[in-house]
PDB file of N, CA and C in Angstrom:
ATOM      1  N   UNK A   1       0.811  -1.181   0.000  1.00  0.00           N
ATOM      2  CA  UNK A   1       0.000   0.000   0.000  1.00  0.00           C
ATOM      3  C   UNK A   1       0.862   1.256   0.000  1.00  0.00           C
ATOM      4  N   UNK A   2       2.008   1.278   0.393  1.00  0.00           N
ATOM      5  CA  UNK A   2       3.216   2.321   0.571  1.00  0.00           C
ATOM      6  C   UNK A   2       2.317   3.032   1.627  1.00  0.00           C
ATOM      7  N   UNK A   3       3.203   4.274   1.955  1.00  0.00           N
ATOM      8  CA  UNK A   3       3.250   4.547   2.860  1.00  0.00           C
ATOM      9  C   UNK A   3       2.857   5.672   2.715  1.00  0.00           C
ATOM     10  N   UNK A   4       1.832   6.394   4.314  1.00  0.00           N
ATOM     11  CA  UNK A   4       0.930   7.612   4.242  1.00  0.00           C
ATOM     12  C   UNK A   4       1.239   8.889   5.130  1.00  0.00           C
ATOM     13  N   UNK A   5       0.939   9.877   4.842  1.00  0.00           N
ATOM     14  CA  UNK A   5       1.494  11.060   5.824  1.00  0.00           C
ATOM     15  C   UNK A   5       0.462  11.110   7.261  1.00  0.00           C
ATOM     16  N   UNK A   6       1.582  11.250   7.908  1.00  0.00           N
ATOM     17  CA  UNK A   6       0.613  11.072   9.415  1.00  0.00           C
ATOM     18  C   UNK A   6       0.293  12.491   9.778  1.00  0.00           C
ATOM     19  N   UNK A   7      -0.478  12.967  10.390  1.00  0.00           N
ATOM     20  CA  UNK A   7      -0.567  14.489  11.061  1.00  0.00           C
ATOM     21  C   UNK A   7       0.136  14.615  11.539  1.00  0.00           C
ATOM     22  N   UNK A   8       0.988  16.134  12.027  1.00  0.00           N
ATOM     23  CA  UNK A   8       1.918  16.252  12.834  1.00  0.00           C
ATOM     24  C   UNK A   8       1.779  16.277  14.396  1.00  0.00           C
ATOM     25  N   UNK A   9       2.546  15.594  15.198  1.00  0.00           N
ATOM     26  CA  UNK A   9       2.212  15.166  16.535  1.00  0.00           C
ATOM     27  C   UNK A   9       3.283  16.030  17.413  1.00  0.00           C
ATOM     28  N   UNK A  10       4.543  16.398  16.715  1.00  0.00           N
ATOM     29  CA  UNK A  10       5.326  17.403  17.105  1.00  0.00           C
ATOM     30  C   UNK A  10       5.704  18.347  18.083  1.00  0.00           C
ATOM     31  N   UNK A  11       4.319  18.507  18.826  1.00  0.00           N
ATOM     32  CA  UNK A  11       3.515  19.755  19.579  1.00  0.00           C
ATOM     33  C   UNK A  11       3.479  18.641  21.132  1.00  0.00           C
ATOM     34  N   UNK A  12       3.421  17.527  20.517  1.00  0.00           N
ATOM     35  CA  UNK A  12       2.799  16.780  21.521  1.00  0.00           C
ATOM     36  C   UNK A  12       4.121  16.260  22.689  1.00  0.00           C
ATOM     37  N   UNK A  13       3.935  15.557  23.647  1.00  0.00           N
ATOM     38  CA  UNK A  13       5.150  15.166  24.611  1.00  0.00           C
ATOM     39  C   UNK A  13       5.688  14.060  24.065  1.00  0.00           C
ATOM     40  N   UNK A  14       7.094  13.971  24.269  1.00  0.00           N
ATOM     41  CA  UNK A  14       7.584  12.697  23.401  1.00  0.00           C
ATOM     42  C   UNK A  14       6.778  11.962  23.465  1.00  0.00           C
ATOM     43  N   UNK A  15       5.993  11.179  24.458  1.00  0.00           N
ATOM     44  CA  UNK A  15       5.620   9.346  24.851  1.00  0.00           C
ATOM     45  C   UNK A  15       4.390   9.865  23.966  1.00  0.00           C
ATOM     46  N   UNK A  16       3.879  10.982  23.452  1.00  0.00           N
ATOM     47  CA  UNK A  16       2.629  10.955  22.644  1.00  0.00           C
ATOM     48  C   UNK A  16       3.284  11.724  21.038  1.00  0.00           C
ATOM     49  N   UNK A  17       4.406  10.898  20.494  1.00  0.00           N
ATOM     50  CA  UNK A  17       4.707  12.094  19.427  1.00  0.00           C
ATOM     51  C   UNK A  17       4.863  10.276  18.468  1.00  0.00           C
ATOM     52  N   UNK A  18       4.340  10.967  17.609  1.00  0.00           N
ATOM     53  CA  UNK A  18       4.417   9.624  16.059  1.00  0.00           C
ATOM     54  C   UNK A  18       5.212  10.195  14.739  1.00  0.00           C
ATOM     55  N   UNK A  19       5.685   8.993  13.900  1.00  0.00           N
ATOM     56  CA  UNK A  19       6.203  10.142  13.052  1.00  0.00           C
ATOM     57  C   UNK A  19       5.182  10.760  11.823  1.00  0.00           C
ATOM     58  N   UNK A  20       5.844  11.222  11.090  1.00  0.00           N
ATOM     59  CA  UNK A  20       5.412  11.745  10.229  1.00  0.00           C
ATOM     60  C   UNK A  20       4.856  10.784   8.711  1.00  0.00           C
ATOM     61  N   UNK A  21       5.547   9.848   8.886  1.00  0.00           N
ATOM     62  CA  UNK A  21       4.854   9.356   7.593  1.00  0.00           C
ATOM     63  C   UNK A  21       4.741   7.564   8.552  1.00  0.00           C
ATOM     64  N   UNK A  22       3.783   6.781   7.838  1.00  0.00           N
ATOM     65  CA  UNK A  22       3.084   5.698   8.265  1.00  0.00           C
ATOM     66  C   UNK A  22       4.274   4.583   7.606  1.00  0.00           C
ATOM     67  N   UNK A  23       4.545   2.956   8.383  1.00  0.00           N
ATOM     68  CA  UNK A  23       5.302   2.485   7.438  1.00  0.00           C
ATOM     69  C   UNK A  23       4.805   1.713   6.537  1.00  0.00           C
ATOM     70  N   UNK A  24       5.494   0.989   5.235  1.00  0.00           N
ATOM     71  CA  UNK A  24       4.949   0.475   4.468  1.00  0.00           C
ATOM     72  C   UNK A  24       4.252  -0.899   4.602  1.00  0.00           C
ATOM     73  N   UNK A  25       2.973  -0.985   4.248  1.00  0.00           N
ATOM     74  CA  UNK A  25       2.576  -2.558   4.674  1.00  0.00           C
ATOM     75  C   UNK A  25       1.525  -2.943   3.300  1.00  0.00           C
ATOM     76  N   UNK A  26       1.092  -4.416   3.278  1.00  0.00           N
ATOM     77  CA  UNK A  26       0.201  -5.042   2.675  1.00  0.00           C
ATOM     78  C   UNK A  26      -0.505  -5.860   3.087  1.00  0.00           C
ATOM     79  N   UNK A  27      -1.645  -5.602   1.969  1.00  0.00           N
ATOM     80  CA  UNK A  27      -3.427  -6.567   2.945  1.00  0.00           C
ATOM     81  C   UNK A  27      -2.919  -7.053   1.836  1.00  0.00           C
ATOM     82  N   UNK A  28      -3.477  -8.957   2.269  1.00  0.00           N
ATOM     83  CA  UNK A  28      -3.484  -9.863   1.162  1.00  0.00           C
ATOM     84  C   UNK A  28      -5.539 -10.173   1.632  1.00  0.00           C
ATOM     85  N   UNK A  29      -6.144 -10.215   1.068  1.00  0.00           N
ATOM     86  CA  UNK A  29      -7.432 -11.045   1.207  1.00  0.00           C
ATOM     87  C   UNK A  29      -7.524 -11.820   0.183  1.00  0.00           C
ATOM     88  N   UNK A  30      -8.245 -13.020   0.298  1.00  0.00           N
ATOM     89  CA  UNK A  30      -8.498 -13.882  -1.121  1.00  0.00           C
ATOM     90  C   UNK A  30      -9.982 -14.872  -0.787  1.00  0.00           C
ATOM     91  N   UNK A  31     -10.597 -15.117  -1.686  1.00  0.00           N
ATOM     92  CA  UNK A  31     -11.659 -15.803  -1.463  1.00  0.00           C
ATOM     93  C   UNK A  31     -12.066 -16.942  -2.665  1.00  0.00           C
ATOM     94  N   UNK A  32     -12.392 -18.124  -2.085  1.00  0.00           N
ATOM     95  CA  UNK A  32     -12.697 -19.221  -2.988  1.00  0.00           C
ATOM     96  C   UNK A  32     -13.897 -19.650  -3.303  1.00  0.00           C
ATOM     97  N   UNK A  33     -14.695 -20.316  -4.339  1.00  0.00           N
ATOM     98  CA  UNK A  33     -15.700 -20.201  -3.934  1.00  0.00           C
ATOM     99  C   UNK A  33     -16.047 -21.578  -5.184  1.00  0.00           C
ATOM    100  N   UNK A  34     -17.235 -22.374  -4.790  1.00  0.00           N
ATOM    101  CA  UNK A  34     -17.882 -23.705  -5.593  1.00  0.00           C
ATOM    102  C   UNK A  34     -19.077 -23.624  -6.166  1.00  0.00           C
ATOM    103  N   UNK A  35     -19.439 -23.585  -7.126  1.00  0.00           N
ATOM    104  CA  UNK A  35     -21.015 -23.545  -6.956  1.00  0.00           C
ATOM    105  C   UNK A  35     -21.614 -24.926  -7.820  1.00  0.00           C
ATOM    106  N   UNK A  36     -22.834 -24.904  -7.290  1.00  0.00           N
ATOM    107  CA  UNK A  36     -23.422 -26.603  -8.144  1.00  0.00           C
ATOM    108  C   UNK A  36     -24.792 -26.195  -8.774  1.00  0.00           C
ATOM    109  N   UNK A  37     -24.885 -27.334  -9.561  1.00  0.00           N
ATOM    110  CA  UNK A  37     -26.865 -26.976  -9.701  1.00  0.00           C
ATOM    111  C   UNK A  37     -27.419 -25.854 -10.154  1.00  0.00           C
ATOM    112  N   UNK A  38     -26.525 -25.957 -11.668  1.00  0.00           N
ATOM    113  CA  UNK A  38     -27.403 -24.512 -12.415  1.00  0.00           C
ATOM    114  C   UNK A  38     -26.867 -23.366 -11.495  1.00  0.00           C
ATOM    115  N   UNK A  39     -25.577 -23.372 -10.786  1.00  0.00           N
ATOM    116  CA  UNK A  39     -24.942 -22.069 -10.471  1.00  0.00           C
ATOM    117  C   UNK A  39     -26.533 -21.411  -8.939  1.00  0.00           C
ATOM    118  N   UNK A  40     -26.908 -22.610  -8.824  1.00  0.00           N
ATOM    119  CA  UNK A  40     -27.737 -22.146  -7.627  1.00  0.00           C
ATOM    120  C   UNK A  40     -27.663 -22.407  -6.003  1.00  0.00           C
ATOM    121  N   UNK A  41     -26.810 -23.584  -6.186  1.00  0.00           N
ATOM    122  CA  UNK A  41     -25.775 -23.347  -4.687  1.00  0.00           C
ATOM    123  C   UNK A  41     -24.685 -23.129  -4.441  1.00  0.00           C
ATOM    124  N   UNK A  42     -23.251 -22.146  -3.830  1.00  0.00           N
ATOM    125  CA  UNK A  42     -22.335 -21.838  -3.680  1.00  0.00           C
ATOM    126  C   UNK A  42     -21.710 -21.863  -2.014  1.00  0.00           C
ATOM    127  N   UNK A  43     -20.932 -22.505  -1.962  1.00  0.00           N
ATOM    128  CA  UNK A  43     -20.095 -22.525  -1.195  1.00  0.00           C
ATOM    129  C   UNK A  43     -18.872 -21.847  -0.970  1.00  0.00           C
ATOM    130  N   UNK A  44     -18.252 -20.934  -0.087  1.00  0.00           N
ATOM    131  CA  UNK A  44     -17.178 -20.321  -0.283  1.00  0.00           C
ATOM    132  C   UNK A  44     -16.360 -20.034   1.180  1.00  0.00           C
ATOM    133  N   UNK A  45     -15.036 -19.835   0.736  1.00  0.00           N
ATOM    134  CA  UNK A  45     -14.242 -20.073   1.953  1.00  0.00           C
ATOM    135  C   UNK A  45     -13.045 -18.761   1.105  1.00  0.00           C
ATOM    136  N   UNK A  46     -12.706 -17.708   2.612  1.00  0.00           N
ATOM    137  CA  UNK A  46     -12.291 -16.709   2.344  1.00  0.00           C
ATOM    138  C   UNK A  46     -11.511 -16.357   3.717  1.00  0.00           C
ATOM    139  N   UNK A  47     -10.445 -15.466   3.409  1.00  0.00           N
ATOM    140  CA  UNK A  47      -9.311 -14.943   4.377  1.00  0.00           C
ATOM    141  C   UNK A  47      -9.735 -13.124   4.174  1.00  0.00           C
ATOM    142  N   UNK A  48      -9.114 -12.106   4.955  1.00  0.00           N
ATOM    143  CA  UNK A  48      -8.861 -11.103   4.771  1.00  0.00           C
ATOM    144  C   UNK A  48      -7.982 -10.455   5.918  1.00  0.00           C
ATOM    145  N   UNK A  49      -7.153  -9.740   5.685  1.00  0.00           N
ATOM    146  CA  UNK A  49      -6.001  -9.327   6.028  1.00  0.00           C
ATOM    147  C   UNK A  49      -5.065 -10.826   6.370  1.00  0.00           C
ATOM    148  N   UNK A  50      -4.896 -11.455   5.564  1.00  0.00           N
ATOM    149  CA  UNK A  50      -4.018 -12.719   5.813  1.00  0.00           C
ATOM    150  C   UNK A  50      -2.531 -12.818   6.187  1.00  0.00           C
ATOM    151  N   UNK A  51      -1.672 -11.699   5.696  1.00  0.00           N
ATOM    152  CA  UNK A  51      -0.751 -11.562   6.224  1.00  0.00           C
ATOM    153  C   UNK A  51      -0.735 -10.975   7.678  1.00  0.00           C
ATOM    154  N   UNK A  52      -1.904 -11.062   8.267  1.00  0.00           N
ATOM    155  CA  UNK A  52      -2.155 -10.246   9.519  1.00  0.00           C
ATOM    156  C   UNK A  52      -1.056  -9.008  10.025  1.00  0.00           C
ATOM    157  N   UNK A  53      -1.313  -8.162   9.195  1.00  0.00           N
ATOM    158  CA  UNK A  53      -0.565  -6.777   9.675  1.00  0.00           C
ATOM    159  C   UNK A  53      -1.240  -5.946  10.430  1.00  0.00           C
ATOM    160  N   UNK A  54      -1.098  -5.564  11.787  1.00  0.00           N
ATOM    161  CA  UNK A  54      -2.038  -4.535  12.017  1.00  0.00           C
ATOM    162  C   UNK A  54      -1.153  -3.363  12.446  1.00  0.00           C
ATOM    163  N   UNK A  55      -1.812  -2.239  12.869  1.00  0.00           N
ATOM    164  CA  UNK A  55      -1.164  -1.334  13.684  1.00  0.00           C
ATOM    165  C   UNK A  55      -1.036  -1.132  14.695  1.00  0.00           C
ATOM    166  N   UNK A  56       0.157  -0.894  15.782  1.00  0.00           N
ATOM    167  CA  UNK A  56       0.050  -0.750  17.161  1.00  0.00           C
ATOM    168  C   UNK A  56      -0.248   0.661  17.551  1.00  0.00           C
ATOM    169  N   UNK A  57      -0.453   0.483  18.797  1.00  0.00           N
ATOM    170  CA  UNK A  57      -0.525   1.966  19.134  1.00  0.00           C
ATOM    171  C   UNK A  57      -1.559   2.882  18.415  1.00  0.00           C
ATOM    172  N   UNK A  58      -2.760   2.819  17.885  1.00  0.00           N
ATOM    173  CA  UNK A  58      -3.468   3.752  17.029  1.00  0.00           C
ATOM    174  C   UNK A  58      -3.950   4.777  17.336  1.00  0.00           C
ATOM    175  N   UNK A  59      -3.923   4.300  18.812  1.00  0.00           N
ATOM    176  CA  UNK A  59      -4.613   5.513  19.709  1.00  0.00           C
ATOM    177  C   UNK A  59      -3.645   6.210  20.471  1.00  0.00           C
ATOM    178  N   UNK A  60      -3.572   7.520  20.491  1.00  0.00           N
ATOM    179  CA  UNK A  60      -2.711   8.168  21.349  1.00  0.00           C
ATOM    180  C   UNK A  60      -2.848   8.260  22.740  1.00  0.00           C
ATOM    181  N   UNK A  61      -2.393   8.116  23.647  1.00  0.00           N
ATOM    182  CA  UNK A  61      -3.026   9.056  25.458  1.00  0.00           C
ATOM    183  C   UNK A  61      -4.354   7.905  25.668  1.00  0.00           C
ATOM    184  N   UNK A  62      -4.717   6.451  24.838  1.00  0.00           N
ATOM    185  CA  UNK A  62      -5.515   5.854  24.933  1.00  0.00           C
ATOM    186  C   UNK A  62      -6.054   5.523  26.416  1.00  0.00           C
ATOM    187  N   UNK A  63      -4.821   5.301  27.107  1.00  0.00           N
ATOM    188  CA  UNK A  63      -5.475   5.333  28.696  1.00  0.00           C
ATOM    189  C   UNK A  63      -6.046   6.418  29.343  1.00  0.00           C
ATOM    190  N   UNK A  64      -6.356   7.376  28.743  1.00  0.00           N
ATOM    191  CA  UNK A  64      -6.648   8.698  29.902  1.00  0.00           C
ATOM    192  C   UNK A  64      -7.578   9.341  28.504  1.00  0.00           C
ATOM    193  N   UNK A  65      -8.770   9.053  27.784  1.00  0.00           N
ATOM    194  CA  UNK A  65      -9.935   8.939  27.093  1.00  0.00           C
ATOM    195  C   UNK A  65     -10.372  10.752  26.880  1.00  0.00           C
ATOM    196  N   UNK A  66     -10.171  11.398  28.366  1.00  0.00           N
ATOM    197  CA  UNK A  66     -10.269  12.518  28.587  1.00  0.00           C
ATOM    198  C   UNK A  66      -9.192  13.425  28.947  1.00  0.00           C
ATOM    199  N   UNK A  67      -7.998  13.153  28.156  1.00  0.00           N
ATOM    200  CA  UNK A  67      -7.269  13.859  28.450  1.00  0.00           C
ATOM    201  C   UNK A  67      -6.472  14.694  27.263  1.00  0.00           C
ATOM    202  N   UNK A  68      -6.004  15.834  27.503  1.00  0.00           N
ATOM    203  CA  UNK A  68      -5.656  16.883  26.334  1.00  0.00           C
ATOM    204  C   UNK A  68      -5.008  15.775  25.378  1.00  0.00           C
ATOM    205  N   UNK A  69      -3.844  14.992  25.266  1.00  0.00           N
ATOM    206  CA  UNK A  69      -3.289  14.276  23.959  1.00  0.00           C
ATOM    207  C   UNK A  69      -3.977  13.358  23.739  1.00  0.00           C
ATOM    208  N   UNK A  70      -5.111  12.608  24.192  1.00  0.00           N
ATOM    209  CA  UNK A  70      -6.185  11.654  23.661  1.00  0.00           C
ATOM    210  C   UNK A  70      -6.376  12.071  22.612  1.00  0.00           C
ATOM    211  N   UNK A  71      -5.665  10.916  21.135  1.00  0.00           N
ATOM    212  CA  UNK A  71      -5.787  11.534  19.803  1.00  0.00           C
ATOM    213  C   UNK A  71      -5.998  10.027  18.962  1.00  0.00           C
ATOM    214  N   UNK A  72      -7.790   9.803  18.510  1.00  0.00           N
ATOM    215  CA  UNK A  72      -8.084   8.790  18.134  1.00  0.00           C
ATOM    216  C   UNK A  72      -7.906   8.835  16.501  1.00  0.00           C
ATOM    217  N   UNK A  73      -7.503  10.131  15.577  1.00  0.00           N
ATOM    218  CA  UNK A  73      -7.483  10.173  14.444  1.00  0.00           C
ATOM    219  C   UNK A  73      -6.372   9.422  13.642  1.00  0.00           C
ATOM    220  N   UNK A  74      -5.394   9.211  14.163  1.00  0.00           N
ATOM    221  CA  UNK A  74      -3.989   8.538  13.495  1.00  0.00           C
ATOM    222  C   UNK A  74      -4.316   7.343  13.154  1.00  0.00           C
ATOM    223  N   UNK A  75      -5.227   6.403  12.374  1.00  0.00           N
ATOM    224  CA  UNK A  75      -5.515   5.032  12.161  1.00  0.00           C
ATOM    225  C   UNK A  75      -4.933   5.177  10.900  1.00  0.00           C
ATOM    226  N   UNK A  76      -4.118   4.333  10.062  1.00  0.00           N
ATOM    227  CA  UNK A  76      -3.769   3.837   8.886  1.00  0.00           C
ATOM    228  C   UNK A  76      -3.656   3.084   8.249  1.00  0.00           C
ATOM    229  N   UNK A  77      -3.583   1.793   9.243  1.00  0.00           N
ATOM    230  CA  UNK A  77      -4.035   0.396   8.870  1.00  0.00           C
ATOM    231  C   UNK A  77      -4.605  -0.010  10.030  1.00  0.00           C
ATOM    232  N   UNK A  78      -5.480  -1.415   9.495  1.00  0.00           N
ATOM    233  CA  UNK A  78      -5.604  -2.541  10.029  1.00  0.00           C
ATOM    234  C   UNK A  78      -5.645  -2.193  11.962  1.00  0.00           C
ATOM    235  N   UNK A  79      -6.770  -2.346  12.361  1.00  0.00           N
ATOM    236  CA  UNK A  79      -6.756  -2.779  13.884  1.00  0.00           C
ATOM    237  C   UNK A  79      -6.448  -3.935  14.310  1.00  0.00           C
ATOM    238  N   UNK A  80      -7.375  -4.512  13.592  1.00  0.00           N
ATOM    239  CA  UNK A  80      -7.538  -6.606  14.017  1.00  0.00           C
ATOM    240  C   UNK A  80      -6.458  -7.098  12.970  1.00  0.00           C
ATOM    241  N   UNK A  81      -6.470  -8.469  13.656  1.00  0.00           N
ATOM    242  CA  UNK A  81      -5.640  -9.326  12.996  1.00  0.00           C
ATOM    243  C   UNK A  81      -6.234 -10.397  11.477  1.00  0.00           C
ATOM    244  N   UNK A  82      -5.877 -11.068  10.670  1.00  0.00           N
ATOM    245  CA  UNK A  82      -6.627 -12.145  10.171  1.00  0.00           C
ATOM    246  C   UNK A  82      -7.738 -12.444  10.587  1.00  0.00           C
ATOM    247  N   UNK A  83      -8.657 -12.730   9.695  1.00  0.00           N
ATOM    248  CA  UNK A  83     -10.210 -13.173   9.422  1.00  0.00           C
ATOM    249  C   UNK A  83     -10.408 -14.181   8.255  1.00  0.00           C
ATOM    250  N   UNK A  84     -10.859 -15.245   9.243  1.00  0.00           N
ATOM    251  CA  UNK A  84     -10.847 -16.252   7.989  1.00  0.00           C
ATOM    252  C   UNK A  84     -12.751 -16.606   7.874  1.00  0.00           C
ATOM    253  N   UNK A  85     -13.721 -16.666   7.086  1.00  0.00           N
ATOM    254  CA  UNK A  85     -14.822 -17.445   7.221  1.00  0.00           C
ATOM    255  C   UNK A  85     -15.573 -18.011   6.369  1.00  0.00           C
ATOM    256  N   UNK A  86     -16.194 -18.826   6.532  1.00  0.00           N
ATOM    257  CA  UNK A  86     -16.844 -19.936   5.025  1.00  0.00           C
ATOM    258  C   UNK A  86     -17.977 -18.943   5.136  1.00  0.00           C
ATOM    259  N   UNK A  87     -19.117 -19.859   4.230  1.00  0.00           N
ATOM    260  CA  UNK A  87     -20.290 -19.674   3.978  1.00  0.00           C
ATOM    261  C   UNK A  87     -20.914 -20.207   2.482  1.00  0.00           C
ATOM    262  N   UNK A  88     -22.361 -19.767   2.894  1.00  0.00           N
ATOM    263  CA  UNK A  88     -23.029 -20.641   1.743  1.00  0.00           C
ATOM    264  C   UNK A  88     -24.414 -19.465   1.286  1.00  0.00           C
ATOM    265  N   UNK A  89     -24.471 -20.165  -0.258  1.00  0.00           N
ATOM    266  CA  UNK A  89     -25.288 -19.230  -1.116  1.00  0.00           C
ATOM    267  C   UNK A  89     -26.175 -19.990  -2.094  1.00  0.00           C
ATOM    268  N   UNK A  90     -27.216 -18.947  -1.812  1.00  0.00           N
ATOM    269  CA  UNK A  90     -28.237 -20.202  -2.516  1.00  0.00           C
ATOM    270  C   UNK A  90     -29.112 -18.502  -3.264  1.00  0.00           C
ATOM    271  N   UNK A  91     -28.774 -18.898  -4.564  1.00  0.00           N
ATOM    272  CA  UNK A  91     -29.432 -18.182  -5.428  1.00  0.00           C
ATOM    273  C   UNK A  91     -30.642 -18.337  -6.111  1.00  0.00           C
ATOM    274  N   UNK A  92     -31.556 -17.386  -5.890  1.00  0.00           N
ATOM    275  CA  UNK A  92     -32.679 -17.732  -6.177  1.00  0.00           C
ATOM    276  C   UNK A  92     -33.028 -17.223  -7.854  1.00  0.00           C
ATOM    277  N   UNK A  93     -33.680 -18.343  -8.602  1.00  0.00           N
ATOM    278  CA  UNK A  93     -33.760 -18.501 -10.117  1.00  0.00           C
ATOM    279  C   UNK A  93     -34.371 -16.755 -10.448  1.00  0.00           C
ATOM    280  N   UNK A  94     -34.403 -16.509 -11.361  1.00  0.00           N
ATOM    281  CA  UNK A  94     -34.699 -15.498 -11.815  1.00  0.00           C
ATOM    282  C   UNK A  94     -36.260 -15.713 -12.695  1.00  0.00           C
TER     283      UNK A  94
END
């Protein structure tokens, strides 16, 4: 995805200062999928964020919710980790 400009935190106390640009990462998702019977039942099995990259730290001053450097805007990637889940599809004839 390369890499994104962060707001400047500069102002802020070191233990709340980030840098300036985000580092480089990649989402892999992929999804498989079967179908039978005139394309009217499907089965499918799917990942997303598979290389499980997330970001640490997203939240600034996160322990103290109400406090002047509490700074929830800096998200750039990924919170959670990998997500994997099946499922099934049943299309109705036209």
């Amino acid at each position: 995805r390369g890499s994104q400009r962060i707001p400047d935190t500069s102002a802020n106390p070191k233990a709340f200062q980030r840098p300036d640009m985000s580092p480089d990462y990649v989402i892999l998702n992929a999804q498989i999928s079967k179908r039978w019977k005139d394309d009217l039942f499907e089965i499918y099995l799917g990942g997303e964020n598979l290389l499980d990259y997330q970001q640490r730290d997203a939240i600034i001053a996160s322990e103290d919710a109400f406090g002047q450097y509490f700074d929830g805007s800096l998200v750039y990637a990924p919170l959670f980790g990998k997500m994997i889940y099946i499922g099934f599809r049943y299309n109705l004839k036209k």
